[in-house]
C-alpha atoms as a PDB file:
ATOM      1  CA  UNK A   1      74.241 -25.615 -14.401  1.00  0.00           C
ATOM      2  CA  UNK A   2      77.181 -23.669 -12.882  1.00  0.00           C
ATOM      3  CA  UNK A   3      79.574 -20.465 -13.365  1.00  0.00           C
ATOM      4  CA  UNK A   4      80.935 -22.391 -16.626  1.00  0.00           C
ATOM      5  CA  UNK A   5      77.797 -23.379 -18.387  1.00  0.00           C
ATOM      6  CA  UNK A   6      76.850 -21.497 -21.643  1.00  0.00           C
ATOM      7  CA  UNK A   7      74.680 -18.688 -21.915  1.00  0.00           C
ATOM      8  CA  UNK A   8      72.667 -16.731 -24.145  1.00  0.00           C
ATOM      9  CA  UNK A   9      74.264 -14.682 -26.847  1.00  0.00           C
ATOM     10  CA  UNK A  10      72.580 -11.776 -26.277  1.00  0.00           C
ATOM     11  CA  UNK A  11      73.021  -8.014 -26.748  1.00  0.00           C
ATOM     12  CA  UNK A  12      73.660  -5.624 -23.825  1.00  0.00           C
ATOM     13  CA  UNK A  13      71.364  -3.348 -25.495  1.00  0.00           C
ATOM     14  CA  UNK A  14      68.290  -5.223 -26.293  1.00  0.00           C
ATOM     15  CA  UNK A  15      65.699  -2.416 -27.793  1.00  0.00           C
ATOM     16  CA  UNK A  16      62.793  -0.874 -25.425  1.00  0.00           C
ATOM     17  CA  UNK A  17      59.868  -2.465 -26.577  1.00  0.00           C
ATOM     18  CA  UNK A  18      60.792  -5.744 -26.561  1.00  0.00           C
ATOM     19  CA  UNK A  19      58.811  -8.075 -24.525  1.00  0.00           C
ATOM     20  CA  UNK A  20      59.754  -8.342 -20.491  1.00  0.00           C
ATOM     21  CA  UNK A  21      61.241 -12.255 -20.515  1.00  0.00           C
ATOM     22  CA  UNK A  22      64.836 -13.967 -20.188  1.00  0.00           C
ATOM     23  CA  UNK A  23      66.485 -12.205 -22.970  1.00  0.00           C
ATOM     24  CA  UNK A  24      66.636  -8.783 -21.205  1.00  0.00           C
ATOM     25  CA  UNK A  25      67.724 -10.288 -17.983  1.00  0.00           C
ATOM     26  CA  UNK A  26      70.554 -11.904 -19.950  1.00  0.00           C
ATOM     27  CA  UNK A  27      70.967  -8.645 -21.612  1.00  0.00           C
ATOM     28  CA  UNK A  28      71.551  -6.799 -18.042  1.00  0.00           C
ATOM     29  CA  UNK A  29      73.730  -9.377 -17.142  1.00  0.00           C
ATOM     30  CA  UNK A  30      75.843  -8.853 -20.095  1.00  0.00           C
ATOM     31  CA  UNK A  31      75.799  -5.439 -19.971  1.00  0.00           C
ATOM     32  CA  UNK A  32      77.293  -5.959 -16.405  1.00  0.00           C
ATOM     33  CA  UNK A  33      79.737  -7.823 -17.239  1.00  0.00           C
ATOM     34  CA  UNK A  34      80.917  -5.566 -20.290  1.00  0.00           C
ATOM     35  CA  UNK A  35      81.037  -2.612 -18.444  1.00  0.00           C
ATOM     36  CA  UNK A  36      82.705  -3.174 -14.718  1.00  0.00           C
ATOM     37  CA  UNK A  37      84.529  -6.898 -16.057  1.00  0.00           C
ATOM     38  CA  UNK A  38      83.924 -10.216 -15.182  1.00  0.00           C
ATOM     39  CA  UNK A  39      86.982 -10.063 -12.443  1.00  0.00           C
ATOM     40  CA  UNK A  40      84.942  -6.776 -10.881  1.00  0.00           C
ATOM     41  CA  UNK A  41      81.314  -8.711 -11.174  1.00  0.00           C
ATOM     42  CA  UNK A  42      79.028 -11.224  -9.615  1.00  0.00           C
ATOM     43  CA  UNK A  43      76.097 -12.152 -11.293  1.00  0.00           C
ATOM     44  CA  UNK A  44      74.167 -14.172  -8.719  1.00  0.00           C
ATOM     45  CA  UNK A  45      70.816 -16.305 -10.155  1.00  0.00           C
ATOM     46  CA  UNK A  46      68.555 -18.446  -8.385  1.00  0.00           C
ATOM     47  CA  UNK A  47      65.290 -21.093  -9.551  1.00  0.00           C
ATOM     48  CA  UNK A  48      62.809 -20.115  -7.198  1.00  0.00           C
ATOM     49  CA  UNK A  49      62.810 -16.790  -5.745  1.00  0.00           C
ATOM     50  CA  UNK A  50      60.142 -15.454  -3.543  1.00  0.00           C
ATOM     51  CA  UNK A  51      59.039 -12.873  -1.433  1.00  0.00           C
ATOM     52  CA  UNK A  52      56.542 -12.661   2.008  1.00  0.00           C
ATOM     53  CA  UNK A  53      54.306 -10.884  -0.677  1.00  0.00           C
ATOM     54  CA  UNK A  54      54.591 -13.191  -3.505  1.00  0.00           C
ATOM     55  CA  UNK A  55      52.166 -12.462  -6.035  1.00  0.00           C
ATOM     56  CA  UNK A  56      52.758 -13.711  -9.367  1.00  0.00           C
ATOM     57  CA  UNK A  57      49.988 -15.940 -10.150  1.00  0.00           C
ATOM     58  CA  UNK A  58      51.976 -18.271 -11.711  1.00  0.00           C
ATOM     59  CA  UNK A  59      53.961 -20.115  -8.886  1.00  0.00           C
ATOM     60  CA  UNK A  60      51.389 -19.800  -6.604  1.00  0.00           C
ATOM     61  CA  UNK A  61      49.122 -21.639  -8.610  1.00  0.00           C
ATOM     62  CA  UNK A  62      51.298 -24.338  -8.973  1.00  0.00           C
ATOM     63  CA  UNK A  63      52.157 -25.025  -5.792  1.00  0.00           C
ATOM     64  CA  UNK A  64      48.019 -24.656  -5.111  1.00  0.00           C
ATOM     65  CA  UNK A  65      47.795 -27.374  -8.096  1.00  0.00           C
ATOM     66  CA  UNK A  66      50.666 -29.759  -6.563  1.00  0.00           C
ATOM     67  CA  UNK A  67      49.273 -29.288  -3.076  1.00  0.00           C
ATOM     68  CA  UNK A  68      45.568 -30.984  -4.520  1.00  0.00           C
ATOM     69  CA  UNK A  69      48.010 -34.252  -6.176  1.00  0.00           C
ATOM     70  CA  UNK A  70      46.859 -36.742  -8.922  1.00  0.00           C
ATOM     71  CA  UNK A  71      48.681 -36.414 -11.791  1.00  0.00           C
ATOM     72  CA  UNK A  72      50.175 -33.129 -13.055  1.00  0.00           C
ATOM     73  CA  UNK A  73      51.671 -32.748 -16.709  1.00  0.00           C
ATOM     74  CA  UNK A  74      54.623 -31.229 -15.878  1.00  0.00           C
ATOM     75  CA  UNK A  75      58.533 -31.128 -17.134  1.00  0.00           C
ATOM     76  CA  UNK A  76      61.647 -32.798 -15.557  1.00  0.00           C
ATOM     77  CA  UNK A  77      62.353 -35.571 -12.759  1.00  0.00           C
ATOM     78  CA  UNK A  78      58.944 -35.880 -10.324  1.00  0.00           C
ATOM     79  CA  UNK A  79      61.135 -36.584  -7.721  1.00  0.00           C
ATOM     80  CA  UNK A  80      63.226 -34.097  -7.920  1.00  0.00           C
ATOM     81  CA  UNK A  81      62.878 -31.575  -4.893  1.00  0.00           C
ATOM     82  CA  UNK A  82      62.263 -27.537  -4.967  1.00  0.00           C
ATOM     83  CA  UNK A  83      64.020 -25.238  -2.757  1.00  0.00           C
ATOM     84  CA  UNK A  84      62.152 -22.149  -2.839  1.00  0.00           C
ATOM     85  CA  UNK A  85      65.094 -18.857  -1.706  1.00  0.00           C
ATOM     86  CA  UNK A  86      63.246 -16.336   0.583  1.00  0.00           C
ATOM     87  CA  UNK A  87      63.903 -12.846  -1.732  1.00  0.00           C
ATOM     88  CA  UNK A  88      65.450 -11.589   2.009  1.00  0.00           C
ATOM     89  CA  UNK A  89      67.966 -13.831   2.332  1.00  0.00           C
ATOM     90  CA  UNK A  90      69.240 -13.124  -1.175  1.00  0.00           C
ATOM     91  CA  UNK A  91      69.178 -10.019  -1.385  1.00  0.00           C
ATOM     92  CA  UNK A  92      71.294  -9.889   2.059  1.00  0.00           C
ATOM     93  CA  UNK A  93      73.812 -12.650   0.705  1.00  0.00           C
ATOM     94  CA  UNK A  94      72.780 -15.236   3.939  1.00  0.00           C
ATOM     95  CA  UNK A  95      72.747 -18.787   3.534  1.00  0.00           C
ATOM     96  CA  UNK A  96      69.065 -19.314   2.343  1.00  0.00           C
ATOM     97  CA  UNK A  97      66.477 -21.032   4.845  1.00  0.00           C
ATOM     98  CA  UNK A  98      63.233 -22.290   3.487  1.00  0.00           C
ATOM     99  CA  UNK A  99      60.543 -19.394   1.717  1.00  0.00           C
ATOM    100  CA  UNK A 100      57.493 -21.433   2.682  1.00  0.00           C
ATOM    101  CA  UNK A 101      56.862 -22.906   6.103  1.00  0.00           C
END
């Protein structure tokens, strides 16, 4: 994916109540966009963002799970490495060094 690849065709404003997921980020993003232009706005998105209190359940379960090996039913390449972005780094626009060491 890159700056040219399609994305969701979703409304700037997406209803309150609606469920916390991809479609309102998309919907911020648009709304973004509408409102300052795409030549006055940067919309910067990363896989695998985390903080030095990450505490989502989710990834760190995973990477508990991967740590143990065997076999893991999972999606795309198994060889294919993951660069985790430290949250710091982003949100300070540096070159990103490694989240977990």
């Amino acid at each position: 994916m890159n700056e040219d690849s399609l994305t969701c065709p979703c409304p700037a404003d997406t209803p309150p109540g609606q469920p916390a997921d991809n479609h309102l980020k998309a919907g911020c993003e648009r709304a973004v966009l509408e409102r300052f232009g795409a030549d006055r706005s940067l919309i910067l998105n990363c896989g695998l963002l985390v903080g030095p209190y990450e505490n989502v359940g989710r990834l760190l379960w995973w990477l508990d799970r991967m740590a143990r090996g065997g076999k893991v039913l999972a999606p795309g390449d198994p060889d294919r490495a993951l660069q985790m972005i430290d949250a710091r780094d982003f949100a300070a626009g540096r070159t990103p060094r490694p989240a977990c060491r």
